[in-house]
C-alpha atoms as a PDB file:
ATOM      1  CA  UNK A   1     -58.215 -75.391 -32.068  1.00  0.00           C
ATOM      2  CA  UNK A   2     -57.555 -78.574 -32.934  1.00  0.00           C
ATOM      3  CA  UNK A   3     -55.342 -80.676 -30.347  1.00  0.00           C
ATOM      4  CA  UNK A   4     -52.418 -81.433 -32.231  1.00  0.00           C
ATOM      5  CA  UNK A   5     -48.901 -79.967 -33.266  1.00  0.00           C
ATOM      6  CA  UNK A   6     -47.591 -78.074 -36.113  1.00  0.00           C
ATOM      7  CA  UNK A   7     -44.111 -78.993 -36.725  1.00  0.00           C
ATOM      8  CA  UNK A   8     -43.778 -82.583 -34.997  1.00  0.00           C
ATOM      9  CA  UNK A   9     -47.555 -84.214 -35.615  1.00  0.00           C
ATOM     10  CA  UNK A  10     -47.994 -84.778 -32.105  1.00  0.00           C
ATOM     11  CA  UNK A  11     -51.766 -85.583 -31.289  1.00  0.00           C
ATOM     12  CA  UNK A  12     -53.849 -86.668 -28.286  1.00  0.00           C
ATOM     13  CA  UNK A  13     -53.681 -90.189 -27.762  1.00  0.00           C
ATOM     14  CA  UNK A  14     -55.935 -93.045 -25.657  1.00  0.00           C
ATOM     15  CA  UNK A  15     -55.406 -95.454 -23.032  1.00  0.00           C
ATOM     16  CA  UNK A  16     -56.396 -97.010 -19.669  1.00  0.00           C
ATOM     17  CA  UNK A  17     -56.498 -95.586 -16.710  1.00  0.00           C
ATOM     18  CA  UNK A  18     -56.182 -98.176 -13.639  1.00  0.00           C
ATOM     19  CA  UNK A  19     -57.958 -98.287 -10.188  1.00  0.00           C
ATOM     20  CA  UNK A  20     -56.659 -99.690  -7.350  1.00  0.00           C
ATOM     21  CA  UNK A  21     -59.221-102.556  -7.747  1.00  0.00           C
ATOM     22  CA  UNK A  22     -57.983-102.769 -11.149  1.00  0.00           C
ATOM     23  CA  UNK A  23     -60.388-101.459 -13.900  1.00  0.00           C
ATOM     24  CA  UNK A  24     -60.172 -99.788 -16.359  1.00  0.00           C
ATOM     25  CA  UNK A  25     -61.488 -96.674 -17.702  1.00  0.00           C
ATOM     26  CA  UNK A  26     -60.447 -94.798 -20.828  1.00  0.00           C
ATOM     27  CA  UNK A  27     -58.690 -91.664 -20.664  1.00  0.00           C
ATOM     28  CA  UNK A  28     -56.978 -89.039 -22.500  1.00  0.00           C
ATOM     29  CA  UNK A  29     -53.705 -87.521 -23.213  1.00  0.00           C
ATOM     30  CA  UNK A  30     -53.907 -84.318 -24.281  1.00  0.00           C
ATOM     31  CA  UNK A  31     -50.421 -82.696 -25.986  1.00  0.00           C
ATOM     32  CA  UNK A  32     -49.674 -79.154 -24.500  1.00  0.00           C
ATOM     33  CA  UNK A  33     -50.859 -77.294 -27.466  1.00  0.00           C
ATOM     34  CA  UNK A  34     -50.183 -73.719 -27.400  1.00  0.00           C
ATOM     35  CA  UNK A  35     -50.844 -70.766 -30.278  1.00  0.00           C
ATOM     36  CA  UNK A  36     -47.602 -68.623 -30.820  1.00  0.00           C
ATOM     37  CA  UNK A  37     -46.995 -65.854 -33.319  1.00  0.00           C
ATOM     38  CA  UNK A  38     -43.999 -65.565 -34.688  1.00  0.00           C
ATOM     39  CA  UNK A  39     -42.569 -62.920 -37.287  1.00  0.00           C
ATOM     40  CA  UNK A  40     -41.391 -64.692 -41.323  1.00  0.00           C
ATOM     41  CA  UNK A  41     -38.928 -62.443 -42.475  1.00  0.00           C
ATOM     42  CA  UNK A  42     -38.828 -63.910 -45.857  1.00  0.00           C
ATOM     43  CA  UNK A  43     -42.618 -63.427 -46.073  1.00  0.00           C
ATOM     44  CA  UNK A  44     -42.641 -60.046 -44.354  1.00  0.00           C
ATOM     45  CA  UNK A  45     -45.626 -61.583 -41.956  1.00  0.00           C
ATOM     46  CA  UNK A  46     -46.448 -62.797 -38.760  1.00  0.00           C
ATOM     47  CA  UNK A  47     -47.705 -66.326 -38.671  1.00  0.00           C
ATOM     48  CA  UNK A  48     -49.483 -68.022 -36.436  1.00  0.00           C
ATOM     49  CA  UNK A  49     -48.479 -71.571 -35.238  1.00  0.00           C
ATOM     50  CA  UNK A  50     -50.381 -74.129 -33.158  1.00  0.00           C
ATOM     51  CA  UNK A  51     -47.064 -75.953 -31.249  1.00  0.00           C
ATOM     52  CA  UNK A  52     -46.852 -78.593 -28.536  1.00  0.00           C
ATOM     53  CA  UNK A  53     -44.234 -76.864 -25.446  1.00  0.00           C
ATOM     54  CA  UNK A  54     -41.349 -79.093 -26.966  1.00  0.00           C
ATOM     55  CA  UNK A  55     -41.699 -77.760 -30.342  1.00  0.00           C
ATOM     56  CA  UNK A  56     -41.655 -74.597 -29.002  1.00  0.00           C
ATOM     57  CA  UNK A  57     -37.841 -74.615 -27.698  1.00  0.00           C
ATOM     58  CA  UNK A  58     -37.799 -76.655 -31.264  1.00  0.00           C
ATOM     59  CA  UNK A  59     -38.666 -73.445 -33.080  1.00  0.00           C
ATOM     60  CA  UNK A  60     -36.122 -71.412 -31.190  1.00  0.00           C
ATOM     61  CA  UNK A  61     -33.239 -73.565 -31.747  1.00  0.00           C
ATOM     62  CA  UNK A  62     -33.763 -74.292 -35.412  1.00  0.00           C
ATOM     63  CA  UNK A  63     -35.133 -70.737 -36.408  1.00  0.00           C
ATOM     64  CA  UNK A  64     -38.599 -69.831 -37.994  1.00  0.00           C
ATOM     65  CA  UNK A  65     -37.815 -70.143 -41.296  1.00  0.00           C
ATOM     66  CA  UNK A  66     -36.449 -73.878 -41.149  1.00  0.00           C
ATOM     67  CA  UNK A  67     -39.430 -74.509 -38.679  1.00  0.00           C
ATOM     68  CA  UNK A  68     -41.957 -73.273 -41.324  1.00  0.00           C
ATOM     69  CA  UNK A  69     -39.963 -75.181 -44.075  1.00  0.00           C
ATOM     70  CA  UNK A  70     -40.393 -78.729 -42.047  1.00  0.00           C
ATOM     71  CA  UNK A  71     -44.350 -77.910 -41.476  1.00  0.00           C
ATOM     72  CA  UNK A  72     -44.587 -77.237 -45.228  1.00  0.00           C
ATOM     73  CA  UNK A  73     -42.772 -79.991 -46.398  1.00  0.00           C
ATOM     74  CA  UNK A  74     -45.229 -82.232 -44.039  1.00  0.00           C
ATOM     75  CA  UNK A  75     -48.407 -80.945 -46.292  1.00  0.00           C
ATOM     76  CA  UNK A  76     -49.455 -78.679 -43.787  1.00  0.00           C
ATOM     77  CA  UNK A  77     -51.018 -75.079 -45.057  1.00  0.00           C
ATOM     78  CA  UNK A  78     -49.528 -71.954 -42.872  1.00  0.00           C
END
C-alpha cells in the first residue's frame, strides 16, 4: 500500500531527528494511512479508498460522492 492519501495528497515526508549531543539522523514521517470501504451510490459499488485519519472525518463531512469527485478531479484512478 503505498504511504500516501487519496483525497488530500498527503505523503511521508523526511527530516532530522536530534540527539541530545546534537546530531543528526534522518527519520521518517509516516501519514496515518488507513484502507476504508465505502458504498458509491451513483455507481452502485463499494470502493475502496486509501485515506490519511483527517481525510477520513473529511469524507464524512463532505459525503462520498463529492470526496470521490475531488480524488478524480486530482488524476487519481478509483
Amino acid at each position: 500500500m503505498s504511504a500516501h492519501c487519496m483525497p488530500t495528497g498527503a505523503a511521508l515526508g523526511f527530516d532530522n531527528r536530534i540527539s541530545h549531543s546534537h546530531r543528526r539522523t534522518s527519520r521518517r514521517f509516516d501519514p496515518n494511512i488507513q484502507r476504508k470501504r465505502y458504498w458509491l451510490p451513483s455507481e452502485g459499488r463499494h470502493v475502496r479508498l486509501r485515506l490519511s485519519a483527517g481525510a477520513i472525518r473529511t469524507v464524512d463531512a463532505i459525503g462520498v460522492e463529492a470526496a470521490v469527485a475531488r480524488i478524480r478531479a486530482r488524476g487519481v484512478r478509483i
